[in-house]
N, C-alpha and C. Protein backbone atom coordinates (compact mmCIF):
# COMPACT_ATOMS: atom_id res chain seq x y z
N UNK A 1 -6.02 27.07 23.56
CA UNK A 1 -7.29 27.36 24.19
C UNK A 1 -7.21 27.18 25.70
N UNK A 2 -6.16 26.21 26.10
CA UNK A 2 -5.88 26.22 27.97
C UNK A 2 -6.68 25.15 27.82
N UNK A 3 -7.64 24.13 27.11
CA UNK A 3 -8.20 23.06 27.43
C UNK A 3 -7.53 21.86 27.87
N UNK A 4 -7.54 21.21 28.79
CA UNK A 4 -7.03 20.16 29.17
C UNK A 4 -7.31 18.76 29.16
N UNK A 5 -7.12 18.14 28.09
CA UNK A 5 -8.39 17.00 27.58
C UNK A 5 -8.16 15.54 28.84
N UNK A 6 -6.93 15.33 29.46
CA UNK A 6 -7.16 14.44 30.37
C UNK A 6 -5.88 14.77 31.47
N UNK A 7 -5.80 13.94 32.10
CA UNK A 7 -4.89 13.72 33.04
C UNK A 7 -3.13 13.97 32.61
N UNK A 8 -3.25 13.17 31.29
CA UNK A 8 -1.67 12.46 30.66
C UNK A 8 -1.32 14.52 30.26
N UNK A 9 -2.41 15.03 29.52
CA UNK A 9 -2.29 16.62 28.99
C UNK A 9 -1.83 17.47 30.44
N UNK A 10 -2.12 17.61 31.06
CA UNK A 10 -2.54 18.32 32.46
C UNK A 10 -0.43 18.33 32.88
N UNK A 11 -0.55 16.96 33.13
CA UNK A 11 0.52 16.37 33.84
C UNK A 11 2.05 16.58 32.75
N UNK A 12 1.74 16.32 31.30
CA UNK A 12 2.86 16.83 30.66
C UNK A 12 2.96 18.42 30.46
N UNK A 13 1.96 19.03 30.66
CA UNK A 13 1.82 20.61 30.29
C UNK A 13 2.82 21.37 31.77
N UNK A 14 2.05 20.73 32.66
CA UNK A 14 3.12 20.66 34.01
C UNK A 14 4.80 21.09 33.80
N UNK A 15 5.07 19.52 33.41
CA UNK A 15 6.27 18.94 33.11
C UNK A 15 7.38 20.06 32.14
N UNK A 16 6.29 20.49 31.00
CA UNK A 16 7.00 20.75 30.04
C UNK A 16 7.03 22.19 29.77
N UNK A 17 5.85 22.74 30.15
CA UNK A 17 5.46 23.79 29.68
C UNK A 17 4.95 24.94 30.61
N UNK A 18 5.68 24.91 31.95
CA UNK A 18 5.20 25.91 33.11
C UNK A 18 4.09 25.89 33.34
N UNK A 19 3.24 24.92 33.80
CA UNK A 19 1.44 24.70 33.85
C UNK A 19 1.89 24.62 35.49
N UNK A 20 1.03 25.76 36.44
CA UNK A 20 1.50 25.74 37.68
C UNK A 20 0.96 24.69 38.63
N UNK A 21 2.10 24.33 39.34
CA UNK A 21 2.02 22.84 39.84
C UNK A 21 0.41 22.97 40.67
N UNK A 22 0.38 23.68 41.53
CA UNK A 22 -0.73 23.80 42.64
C UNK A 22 -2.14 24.01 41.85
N UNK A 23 -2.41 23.96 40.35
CA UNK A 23 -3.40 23.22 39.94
C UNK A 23 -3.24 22.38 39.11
N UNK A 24 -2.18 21.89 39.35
CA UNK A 24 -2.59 20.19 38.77
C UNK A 24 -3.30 19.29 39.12
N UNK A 25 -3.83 19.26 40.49
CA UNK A 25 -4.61 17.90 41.29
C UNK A 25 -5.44 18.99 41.30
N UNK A 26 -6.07 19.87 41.38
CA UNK A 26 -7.56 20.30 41.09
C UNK A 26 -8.22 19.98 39.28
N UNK A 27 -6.98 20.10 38.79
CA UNK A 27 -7.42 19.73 37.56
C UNK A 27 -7.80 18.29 37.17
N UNK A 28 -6.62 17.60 37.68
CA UNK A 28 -6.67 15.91 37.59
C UNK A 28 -8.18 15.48 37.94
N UNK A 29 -8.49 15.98 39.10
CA UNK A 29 -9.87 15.39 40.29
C UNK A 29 -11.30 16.30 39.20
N UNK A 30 -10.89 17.35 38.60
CA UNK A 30 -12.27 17.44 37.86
C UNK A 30 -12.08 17.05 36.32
N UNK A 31 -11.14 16.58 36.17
CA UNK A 31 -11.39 16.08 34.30
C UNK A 31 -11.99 13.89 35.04
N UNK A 32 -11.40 14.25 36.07
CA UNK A 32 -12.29 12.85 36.60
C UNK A 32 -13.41 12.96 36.66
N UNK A 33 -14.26 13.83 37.76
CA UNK A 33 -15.37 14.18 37.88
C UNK A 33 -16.41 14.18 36.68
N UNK A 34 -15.63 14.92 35.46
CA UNK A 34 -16.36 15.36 34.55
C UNK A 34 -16.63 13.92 33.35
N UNK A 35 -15.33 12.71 33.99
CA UNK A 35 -15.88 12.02 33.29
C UNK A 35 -16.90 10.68 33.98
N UNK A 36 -16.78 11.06 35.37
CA UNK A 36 -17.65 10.21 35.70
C UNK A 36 -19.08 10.71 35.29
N UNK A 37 -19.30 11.72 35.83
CA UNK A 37 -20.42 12.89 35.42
C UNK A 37 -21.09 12.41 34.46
N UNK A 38 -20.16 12.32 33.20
CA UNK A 38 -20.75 12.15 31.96
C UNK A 38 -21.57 11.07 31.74
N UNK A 39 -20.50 9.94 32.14
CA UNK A 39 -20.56 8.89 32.26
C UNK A 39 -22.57 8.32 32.82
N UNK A 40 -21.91 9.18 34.04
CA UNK A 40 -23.63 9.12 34.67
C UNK A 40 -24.51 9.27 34.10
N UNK A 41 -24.43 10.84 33.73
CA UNK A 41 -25.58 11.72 32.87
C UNK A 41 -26.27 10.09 31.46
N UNK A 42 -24.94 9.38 30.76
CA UNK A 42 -24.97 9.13 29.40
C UNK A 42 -26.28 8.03 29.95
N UNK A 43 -25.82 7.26 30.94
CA UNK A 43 -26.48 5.47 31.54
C UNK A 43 -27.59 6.55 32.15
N UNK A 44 -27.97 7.12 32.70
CA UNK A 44 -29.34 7.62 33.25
C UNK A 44 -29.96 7.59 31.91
N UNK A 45 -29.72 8.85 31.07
CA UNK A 45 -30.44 9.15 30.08
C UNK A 45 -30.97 8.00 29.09
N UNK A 46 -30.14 6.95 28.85
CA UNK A 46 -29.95 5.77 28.06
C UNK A 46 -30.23 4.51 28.73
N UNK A 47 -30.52 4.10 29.89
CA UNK A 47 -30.88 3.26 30.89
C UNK A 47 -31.68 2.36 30.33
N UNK A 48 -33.01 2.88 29.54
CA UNK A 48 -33.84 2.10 28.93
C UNK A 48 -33.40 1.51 27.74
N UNK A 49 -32.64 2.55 26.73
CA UNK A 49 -32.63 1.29 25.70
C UNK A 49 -31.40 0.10 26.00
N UNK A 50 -30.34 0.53 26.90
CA UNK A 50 -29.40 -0.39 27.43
C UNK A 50 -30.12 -1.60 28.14
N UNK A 51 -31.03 -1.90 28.88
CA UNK A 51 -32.22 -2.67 29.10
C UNK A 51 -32.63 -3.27 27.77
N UNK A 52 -33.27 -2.57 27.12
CA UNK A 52 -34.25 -3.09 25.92
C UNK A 52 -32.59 -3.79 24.79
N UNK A 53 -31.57 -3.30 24.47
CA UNK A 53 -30.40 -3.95 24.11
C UNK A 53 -29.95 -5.23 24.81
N UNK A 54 -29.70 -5.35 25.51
CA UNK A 54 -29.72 -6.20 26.59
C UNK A 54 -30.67 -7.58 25.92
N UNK A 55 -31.61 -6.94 26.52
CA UNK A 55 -33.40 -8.29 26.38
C UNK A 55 -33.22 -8.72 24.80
N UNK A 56 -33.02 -7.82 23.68
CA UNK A 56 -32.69 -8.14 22.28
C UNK A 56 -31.81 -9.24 22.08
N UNK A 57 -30.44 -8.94 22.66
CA UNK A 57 -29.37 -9.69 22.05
C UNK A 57 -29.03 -10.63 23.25
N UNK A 58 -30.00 -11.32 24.55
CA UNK A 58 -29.84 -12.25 25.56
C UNK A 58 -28.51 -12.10 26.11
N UNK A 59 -28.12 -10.70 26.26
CA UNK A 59 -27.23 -10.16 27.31
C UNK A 59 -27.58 -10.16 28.92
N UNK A 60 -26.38 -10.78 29.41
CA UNK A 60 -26.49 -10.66 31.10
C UNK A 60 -25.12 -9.89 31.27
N UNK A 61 -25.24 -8.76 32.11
CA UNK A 61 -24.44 -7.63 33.38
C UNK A 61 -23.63 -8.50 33.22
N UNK A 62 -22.11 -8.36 32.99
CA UNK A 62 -20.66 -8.82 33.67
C UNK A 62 -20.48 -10.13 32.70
N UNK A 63 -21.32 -10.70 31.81
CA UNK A 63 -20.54 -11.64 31.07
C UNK A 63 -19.68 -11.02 30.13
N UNK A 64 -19.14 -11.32 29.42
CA UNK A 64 -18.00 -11.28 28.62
C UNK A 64 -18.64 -10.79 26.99
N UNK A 65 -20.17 -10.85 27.15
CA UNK A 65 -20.90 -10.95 25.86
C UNK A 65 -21.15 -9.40 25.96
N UNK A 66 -21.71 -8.75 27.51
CA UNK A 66 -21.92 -7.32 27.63
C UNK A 66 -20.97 -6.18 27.49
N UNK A 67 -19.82 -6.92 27.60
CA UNK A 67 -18.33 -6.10 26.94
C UNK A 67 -18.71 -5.00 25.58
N UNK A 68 -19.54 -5.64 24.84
CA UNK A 68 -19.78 -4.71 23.56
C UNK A 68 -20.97 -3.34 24.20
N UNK A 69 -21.74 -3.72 25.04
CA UNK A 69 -22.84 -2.47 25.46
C UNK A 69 -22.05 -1.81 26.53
N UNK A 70 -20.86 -2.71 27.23
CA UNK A 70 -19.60 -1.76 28.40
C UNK A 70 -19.06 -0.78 27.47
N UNK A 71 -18.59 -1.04 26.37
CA UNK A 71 -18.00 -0.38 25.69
C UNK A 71 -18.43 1.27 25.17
N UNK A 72 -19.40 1.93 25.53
CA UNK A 72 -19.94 2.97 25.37
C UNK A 72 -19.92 3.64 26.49
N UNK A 73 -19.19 3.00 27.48
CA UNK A 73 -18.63 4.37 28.54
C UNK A 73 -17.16 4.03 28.88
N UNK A 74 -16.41 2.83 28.31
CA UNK A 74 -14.48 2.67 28.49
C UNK A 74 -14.17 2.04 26.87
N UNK A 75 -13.13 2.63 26.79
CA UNK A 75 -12.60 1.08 25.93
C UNK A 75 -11.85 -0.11 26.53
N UNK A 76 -11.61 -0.89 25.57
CA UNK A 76 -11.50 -2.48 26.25
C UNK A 76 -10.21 -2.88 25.09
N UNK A 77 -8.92 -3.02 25.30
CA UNK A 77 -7.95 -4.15 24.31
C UNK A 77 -8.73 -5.37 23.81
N UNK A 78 -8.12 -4.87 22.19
CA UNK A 78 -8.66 -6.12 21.73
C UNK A 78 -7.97 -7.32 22.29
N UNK A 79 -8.76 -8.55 22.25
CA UNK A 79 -8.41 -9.82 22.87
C UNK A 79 -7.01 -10.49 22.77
N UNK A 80 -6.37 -10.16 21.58
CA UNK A 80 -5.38 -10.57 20.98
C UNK A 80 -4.05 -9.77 21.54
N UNK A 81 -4.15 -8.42 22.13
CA UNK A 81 -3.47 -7.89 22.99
C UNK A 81 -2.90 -8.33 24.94
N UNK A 82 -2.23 -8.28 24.98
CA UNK A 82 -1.66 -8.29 26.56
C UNK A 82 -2.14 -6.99 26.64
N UNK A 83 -1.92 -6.86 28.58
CA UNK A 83 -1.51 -5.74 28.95
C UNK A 83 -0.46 -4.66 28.56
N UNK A 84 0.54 -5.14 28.47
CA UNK A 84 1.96 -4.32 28.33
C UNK A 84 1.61 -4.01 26.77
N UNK A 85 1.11 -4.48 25.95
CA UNK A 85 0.69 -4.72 24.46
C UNK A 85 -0.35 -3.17 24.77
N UNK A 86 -1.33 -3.55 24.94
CA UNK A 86 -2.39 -2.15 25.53
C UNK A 86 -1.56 -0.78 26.07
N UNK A 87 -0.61 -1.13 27.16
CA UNK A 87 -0.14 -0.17 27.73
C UNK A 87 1.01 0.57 26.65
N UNK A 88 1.36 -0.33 25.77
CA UNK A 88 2.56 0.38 24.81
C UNK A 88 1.49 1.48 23.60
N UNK A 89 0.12 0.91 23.43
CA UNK A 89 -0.04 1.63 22.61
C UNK A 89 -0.83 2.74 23.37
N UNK A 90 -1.27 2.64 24.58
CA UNK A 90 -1.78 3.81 24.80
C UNK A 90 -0.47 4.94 25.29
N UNK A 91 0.86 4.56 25.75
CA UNK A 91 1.73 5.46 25.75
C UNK A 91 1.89 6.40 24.43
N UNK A 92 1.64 5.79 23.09
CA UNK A 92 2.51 5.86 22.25
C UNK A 92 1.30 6.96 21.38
N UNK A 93 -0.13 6.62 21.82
CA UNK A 93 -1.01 7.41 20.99
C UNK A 93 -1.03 9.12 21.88
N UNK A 94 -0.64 8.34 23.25
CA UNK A 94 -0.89 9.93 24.27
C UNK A 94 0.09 10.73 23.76
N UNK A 95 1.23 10.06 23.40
CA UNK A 95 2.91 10.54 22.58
C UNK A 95 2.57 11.75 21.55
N UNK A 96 1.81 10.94 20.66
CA UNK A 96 1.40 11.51 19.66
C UNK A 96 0.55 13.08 20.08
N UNK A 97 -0.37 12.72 20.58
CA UNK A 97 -1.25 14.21 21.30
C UNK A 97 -0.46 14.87 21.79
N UNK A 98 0.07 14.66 22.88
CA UNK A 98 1.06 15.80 23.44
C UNK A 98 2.00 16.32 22.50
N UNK A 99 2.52 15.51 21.65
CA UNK A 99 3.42 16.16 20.26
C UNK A 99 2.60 17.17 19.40
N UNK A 100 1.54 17.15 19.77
CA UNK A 100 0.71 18.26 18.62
C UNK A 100 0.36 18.94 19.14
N UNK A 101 0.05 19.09 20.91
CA UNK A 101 -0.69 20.24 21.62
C UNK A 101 0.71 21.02 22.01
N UNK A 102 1.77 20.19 22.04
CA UNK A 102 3.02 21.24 22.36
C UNK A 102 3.44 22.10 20.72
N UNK A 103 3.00 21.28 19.89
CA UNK A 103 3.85 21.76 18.66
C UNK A 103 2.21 22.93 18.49
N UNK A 104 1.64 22.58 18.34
CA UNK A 104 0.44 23.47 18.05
C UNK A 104 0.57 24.50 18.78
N UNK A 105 1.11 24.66 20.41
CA UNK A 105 0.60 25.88 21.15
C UNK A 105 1.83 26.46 21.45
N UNK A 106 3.13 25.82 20.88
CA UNK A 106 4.59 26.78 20.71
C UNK A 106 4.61 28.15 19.91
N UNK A 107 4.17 29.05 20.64
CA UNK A 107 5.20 30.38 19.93
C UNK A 107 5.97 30.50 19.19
N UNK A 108 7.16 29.79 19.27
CA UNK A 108 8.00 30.07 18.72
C UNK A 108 8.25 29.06 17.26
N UNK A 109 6.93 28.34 16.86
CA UNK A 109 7.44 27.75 15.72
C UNK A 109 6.87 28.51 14.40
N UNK A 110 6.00 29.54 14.27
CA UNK A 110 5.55 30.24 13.31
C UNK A 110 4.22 29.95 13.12
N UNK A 111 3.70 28.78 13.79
CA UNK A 111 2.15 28.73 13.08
C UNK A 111 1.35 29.54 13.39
């Protein structure tokens, strides 16, 4: 379909698959855009019950307790993870995607 779901897609399609270099950083800067965007659009629209969630469950901004209402615009490693722990599995799941958008959009394998 030519969709480019993030940065890691963009940048291996590049790499691997003749995706022409001179829109790669127009692409990179609007799959950003589009997720700050969203991001925006989601907390405007939702502002109030994130408030009224909040006042429910005696949540305060930036403690460690609001991590669960942060969580609806990033994800977060579970606790029990390191960094390098986080960083191995998000290599390893992006691994996986790019293995199916290359195997999916190859010509030459028959599907």
């Amino acid at each position: 379909s030519g969709g480019h779901l993030n940065p890691a897609v963009t940048i291996a399609l590049w790499l691997f698959a003749c995706f022409p270099k001179q829109k790669v950083l127009p692409y990179i800067i609007a799959q950003f855009a589009g997720a700050f965007g969203g991001a925006l659009l989601a907390y405007v629209l939702y502002s109030s019950l994130f408030t009224e969630f909040e006042t429910a469950h005696h949540m305060v901004r930036g403690s460690v307790e609001s991590l669960q209402l942060a969580s609806i615009f990033s994800t977060y490693p579970a606790a029990a993870l390191n960094v390098w722990q986080a960083a191995l599995v998000e290599v390893v799941i992006t691994s996986i995607l790019m293995g199916m958008i290359m195997a999916l959009t190859d010509d030459g394998n028959g599907i």
